[in-house]
C-alpha atoms as a PDB file:
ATOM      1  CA  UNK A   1    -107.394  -3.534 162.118  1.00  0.00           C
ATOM      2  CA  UNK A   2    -109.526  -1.177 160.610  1.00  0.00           C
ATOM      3  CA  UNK A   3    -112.709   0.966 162.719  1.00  0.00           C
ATOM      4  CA  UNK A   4    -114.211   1.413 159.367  1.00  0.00           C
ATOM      5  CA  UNK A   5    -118.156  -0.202 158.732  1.00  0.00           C
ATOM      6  CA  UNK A   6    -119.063  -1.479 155.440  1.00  0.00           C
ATOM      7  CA  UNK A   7    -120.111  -0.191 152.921  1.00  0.00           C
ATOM      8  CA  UNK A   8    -124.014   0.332 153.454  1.00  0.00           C
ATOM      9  CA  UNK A   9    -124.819   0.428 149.546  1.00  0.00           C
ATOM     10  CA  UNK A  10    -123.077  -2.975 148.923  1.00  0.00           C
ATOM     11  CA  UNK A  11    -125.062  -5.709 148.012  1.00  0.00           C
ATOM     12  CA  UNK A  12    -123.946  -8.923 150.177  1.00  0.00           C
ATOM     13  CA  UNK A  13    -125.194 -12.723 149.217  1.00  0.00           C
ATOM     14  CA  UNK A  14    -126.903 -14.840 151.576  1.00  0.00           C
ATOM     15  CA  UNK A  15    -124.731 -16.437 153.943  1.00  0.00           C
ATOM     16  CA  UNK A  16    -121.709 -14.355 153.732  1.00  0.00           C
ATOM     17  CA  UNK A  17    -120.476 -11.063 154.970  1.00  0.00           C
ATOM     18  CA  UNK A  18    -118.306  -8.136 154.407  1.00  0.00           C
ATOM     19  CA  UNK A  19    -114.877  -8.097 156.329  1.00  0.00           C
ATOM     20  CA  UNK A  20    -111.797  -5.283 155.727  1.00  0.00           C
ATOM     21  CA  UNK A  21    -108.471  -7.161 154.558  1.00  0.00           C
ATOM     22  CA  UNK A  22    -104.963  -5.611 154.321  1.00  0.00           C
ATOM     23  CA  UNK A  23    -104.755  -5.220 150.060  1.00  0.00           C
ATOM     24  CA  UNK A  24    -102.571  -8.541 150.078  1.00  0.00           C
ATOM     25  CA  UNK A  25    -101.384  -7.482 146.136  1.00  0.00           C
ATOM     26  CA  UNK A  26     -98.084  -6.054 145.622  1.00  0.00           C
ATOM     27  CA  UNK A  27     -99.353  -3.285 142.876  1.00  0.00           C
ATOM     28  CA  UNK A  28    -101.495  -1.147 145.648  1.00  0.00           C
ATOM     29  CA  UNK A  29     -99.791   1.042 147.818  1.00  0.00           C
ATOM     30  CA  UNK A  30    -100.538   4.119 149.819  1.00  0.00           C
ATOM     31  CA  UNK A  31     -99.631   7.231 147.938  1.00  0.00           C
ATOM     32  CA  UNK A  32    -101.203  10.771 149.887  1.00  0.00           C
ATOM     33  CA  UNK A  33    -101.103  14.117 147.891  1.00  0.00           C
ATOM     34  CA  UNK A  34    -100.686  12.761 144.416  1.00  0.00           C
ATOM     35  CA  UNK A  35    -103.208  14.388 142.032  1.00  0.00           C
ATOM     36  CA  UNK A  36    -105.964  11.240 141.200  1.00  0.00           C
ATOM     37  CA  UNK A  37    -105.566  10.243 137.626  1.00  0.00           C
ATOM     38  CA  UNK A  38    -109.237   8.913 137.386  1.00  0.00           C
ATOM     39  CA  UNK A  39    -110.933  10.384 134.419  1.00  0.00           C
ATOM     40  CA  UNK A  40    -113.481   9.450 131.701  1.00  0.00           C
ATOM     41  CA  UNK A  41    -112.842   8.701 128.191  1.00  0.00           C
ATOM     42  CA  UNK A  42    -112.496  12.623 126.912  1.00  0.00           C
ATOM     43  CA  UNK A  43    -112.719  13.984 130.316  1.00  0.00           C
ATOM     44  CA  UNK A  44    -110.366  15.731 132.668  1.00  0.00           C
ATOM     45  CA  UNK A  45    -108.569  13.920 135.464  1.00  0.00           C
ATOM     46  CA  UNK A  46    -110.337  13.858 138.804  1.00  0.00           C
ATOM     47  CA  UNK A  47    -107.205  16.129 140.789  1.00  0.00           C
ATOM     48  CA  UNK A  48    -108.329  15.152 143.773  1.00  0.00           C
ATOM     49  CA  UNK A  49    -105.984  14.432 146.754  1.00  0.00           C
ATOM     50  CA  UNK A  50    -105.030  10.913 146.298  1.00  0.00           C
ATOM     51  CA  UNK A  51    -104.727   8.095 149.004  1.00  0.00           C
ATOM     52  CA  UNK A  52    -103.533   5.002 146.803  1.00  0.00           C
ATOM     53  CA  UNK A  53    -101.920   4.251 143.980  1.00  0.00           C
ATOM     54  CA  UNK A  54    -102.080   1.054 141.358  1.00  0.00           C
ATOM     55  CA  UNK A  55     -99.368   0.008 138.730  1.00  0.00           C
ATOM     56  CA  UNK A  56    -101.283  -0.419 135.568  1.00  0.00           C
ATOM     57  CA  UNK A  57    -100.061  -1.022 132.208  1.00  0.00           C
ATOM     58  CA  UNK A  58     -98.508  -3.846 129.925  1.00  0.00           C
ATOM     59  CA  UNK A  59     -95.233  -3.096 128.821  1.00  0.00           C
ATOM     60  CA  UNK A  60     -94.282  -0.305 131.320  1.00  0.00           C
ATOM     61  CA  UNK A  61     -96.151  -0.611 134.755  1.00  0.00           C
ATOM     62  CA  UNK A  62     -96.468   2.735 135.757  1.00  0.00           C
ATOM     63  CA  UNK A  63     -98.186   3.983 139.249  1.00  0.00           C
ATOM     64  CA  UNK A  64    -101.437   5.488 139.132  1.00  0.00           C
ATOM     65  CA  UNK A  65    -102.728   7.593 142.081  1.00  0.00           C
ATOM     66  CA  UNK A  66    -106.510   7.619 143.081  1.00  0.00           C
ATOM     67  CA  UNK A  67    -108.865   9.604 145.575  1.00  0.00           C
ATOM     68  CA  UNK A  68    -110.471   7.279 148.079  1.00  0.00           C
ATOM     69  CA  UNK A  69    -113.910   8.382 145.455  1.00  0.00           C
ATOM     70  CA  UNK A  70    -111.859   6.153 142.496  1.00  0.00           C
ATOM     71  CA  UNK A  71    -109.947   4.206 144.554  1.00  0.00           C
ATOM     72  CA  UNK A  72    -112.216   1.058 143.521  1.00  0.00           C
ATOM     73  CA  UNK A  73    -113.032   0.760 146.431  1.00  0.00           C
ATOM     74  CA  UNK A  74    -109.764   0.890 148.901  1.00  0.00           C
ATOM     75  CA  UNK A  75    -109.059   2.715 151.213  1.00  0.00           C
ATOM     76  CA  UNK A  76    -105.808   3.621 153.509  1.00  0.00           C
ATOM     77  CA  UNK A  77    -105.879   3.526 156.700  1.00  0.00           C
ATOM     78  CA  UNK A  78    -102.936   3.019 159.206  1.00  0.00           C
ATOM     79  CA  UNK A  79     -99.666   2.701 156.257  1.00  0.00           C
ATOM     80  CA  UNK A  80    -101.838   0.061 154.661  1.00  0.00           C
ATOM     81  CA  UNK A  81    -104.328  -0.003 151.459  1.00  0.00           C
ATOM     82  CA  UNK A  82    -107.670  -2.083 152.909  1.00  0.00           C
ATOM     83  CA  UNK A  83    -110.315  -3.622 150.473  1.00  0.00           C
ATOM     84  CA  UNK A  84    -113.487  -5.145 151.361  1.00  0.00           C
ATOM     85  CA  UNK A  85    -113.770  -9.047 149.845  1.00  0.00           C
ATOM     86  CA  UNK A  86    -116.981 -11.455 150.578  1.00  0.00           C
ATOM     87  CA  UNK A  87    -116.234 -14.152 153.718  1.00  0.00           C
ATOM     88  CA  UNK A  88    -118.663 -16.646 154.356  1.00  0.00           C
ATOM     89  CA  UNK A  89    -120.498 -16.897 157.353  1.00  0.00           C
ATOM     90  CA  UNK A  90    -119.287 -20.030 158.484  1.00  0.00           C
ATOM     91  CA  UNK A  91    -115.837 -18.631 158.478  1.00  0.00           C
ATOM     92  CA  UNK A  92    -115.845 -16.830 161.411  1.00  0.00           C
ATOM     93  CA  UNK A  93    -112.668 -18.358 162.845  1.00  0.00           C
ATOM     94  CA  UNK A  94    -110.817 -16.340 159.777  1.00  0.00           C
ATOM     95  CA  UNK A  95    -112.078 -13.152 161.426  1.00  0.00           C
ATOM     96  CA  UNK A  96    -110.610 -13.986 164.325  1.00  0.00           C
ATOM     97  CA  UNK A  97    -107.345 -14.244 163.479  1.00  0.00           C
END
């Protein structure tokens, strides 16, 4: 379980909440120290200290590494990648579980 509070900029709907989830997809894992590949069309990689990593591509799925600044979002936190995903509020029991 992660200690970490949502994300104050985050705009949430009526009637639901934020809650922090394991990344349950199999093409996110934690990846420290990598150099972050994020980067702008024409602009240099980020180089930051990653703390994730993504496969993208088509034909060859290759891993990407981000900074938790690029990460879209995730985060990693105890071995795991966490992401942030909309519950409603009259799910509560989920949270408890």
């Amino acid at each position: 379980m992660t200690t970490r509070q949502p994300p104050s900029g985050r705009e949430v709907p009526e009637g639901h909440h934020l809650v922090a989830v394991p990344e349950a997809m199999t093409h996110w894992r934690v990846a420290a120290g990598k150099p972050c590949r994020y980067a702008r069309q024409g602009r240099i990689q980020c180089g930051q200290p990653s703390v994730a990593e993504t496969r993208r591509g088509t034909v060859r799925h290759q891993w990407w590494a981000y900074c938790e600044t690029h990460a879209y979002g995730r985060w990693a936190e105890d071995g795991r990648v966490w992401a942030w995903i909309l519950r409603a509020d009259d799910d509560e029991l989920e949270d408890s579980r």
